[in-house]
Protein backbone atom coordinates (compact mmCIF):
# COMPACT_ATOMS: atom_id res chain seq x y z
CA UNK A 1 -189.32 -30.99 34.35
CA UNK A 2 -187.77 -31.67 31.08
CA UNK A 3 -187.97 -35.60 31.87
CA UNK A 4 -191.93 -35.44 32.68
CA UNK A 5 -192.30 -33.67 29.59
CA UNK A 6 -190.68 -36.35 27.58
CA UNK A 7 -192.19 -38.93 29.41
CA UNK A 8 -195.69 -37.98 29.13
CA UNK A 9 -194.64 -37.58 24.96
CA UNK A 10 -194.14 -41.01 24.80
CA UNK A 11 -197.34 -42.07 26.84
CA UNK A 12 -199.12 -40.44 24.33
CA UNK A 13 -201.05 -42.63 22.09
CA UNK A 14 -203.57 -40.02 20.61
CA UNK A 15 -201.84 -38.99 17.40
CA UNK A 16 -201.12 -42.64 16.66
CA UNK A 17 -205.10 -43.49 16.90
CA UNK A 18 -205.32 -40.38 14.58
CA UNK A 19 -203.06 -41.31 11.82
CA UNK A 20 -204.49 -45.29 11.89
CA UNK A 21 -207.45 -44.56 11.75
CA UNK A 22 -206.64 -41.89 8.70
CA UNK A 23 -204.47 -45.20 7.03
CA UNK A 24 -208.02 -47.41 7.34
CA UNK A 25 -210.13 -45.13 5.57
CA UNK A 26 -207.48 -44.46 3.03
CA UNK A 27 -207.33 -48.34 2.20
CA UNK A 28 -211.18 -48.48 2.46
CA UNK A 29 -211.63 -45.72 -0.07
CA UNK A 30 -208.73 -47.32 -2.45
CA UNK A 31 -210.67 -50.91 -1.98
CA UNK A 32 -214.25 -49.23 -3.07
CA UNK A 33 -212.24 -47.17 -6.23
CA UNK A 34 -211.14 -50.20 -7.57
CA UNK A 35 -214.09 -52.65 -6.95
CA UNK A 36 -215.80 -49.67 -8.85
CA UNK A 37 -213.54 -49.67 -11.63
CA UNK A 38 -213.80 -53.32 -12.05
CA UNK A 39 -217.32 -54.07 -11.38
CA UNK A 40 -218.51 -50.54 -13.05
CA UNK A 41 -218.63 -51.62 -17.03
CA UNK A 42 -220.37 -54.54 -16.11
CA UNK A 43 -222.81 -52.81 -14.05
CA UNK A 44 -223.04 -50.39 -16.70
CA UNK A 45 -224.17 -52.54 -19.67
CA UNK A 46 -226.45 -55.07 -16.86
CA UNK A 47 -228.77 -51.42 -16.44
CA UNK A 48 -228.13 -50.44 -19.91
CA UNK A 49 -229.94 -53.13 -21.71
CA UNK A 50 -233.43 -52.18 -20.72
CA UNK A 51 -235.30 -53.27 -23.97
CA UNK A 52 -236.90 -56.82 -23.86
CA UNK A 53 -237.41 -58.71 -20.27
CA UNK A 54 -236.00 -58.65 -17.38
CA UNK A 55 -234.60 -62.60 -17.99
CA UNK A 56 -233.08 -61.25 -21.72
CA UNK A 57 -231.44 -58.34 -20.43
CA UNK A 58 -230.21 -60.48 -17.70
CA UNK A 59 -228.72 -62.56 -20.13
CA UNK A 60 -227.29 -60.96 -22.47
CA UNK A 61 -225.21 -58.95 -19.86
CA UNK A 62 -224.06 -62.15 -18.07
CA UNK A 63 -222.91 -63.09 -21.55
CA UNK A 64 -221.13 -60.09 -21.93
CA UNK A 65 -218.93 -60.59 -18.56
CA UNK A 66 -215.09 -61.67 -19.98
């Protein structure tokens, strides 16, 4: 009895799927927070510009990238 219980225990491969797929969206959502972090400034000032045309505003923000 005891040994069937243990044994089935150890067949069991639900939790594991659980906590993987828990670790993938964790790394996913860390990935996006720092792409926007990075990417956001420059994102910010390319919308900002909005005087002039679309080719000045352009370029003035691709200027401004370090």
């Amino acid at each position: 009895m005891l040994r069937t219980a243990i044994a089935r225990f150890l067949r069991d491969q639900s939790g594991a799927t659980a906590i993987e797929y828990g670790l993938i969206a964790a790394l996913i959502a860390v990935a996006l927070i720092g792409t926007i972090g990075i990417l956001g400034t420059n994102l910010t000032a390319l919308y900002a510009g909005g005087t002039g045309s679309a080719a000045t505003t352009i370029g003035a923000a691709a200027n401004s990238i370090p």
